[in-house]
N, C-alpha and C. Protein backbone atom coordinates (compact mmCIF):
# COMPACT_ATOMS: atom_id res chain seq x y z
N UNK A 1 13.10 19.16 71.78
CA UNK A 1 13.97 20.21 72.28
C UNK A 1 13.15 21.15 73.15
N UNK A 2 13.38 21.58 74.43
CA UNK A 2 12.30 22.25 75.05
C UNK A 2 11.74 21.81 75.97
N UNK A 3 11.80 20.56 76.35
CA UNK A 3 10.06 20.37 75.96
C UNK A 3 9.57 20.87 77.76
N UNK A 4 10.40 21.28 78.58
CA UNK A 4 10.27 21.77 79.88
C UNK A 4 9.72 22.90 79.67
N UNK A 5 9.53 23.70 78.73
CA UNK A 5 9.46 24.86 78.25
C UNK A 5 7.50 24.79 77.42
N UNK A 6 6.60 25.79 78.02
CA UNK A 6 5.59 25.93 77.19
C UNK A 6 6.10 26.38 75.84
N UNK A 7 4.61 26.59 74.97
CA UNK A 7 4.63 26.83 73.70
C UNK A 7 5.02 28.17 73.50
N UNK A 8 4.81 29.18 74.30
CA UNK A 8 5.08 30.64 74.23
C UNK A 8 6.20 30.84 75.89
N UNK A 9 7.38 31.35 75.11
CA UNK A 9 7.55 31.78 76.74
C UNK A 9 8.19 33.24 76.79
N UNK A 10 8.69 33.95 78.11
CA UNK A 10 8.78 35.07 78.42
C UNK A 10 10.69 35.15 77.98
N UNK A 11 10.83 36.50 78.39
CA UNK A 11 11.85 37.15 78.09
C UNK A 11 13.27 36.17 79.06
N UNK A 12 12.90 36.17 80.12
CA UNK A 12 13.16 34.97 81.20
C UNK A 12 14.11 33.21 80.87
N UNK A 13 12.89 33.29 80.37
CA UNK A 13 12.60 31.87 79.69
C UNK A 13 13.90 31.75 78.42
N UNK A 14 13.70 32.45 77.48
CA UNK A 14 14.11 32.96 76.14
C UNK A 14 15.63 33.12 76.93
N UNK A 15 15.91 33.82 77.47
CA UNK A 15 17.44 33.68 78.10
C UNK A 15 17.74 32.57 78.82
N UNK A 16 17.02 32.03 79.18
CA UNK A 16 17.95 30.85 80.00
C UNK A 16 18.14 29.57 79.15
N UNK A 17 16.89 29.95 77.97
CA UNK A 17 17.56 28.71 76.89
C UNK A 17 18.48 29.12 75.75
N UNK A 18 18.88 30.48 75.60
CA UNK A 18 19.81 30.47 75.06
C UNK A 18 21.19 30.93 75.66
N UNK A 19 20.87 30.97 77.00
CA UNK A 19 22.22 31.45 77.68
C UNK A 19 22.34 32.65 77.80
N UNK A 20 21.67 33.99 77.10
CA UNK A 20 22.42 35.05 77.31
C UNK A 20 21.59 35.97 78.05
N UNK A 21 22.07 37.19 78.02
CA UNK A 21 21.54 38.02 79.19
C UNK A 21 20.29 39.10 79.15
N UNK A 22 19.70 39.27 78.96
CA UNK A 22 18.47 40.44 78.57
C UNK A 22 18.47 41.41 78.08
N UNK A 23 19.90 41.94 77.86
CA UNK A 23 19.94 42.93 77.02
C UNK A 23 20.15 42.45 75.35
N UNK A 24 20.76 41.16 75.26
CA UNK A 24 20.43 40.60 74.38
C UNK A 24 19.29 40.35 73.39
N UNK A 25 18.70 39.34 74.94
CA UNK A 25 17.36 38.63 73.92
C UNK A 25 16.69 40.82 73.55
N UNK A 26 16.62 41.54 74.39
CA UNK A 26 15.79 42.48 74.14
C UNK A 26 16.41 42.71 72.18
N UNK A 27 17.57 42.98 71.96
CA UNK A 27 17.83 43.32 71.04
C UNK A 27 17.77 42.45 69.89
N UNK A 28 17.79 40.96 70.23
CA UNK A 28 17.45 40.17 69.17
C UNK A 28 16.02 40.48 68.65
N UNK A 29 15.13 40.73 69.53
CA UNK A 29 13.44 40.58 69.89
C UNK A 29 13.31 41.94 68.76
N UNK A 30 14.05 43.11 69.05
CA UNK A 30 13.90 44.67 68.72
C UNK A 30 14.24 44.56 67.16
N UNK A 31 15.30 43.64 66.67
CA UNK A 31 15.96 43.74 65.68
C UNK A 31 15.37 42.76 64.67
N UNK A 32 14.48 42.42 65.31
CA UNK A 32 13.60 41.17 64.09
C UNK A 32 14.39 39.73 64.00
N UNK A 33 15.27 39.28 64.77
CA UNK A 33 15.98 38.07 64.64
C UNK A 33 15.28 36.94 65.02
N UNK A 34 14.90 36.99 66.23
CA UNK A 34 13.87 35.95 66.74
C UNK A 34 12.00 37.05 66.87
N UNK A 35 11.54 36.51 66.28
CA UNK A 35 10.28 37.04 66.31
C UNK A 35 9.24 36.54 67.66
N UNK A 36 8.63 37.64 68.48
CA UNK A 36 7.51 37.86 68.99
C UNK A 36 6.86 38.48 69.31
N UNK A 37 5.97 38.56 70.15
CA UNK A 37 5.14 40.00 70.26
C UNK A 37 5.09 40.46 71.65
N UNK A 38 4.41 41.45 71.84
CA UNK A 38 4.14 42.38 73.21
C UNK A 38 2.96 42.26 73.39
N UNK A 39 2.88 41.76 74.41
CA UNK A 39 1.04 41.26 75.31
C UNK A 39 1.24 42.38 76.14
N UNK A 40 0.57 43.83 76.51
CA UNK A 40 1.03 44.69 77.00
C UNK A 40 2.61 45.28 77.54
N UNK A 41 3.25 44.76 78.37
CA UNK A 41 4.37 45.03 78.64
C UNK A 41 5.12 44.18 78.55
N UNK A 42 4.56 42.78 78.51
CA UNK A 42 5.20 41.70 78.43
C UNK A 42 5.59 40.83 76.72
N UNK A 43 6.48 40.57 76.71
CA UNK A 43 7.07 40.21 75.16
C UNK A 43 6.48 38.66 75.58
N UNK A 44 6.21 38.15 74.04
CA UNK A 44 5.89 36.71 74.31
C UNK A 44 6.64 36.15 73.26
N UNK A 45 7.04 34.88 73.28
CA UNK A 45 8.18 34.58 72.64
C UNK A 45 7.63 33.02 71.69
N UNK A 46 7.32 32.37 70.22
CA UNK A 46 6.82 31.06 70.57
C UNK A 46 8.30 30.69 70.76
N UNK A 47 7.96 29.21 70.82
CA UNK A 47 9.09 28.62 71.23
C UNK A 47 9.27 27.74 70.51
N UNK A 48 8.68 27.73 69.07
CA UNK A 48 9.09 27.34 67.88
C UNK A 48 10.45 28.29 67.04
N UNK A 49 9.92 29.68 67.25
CA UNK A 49 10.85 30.41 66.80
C UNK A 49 12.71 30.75 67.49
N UNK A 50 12.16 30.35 68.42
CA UNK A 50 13.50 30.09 69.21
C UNK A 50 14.48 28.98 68.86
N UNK A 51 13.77 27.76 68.62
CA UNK A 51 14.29 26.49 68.33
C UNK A 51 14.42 27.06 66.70
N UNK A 52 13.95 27.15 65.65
CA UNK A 52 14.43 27.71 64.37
C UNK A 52 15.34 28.50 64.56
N UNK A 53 15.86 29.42 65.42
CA UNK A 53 16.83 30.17 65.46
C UNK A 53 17.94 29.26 65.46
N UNK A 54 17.98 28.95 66.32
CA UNK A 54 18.78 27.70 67.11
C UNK A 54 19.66 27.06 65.61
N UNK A 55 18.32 26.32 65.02
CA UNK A 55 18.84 25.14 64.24
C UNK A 55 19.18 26.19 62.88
N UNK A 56 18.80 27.28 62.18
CA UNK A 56 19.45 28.14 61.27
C UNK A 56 21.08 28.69 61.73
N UNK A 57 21.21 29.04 62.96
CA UNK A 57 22.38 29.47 63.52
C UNK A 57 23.43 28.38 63.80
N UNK A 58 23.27 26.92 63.39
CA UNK A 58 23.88 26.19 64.08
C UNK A 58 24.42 25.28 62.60
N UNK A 59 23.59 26.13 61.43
CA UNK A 59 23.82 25.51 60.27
C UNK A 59 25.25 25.79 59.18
């Protein structure tokens, strides 16, 4: 699943594989749903945790 996709990706990234819009992923990211971190200004996302979202939400 992914696999076009590196191991970590950006805020960018994170929306276009789940479809939605940035104010989103920001609030999923803010709210502890999908977990990652802030490399200075930039959020990093793995892309393991995305795909676990995925497959918990789909359960």
């Amino acid at each position: 699943m992914f696999q076009e996709y590196s191991d970590v990706v950006t805020i960018d990234e994170l929306c276009d594989m789940l479809k939605i819009g940035k104010n989103k992923a920001y609030e999923l990211l803010r709210g502890g749903i999908i977990g990652g971190f802030k490399e200075g200004r930039i959020w990093k996302i793995p892309k393991h945790v995305v795909v676990d979202y995925i497959m918990k939400r789909s359960r």
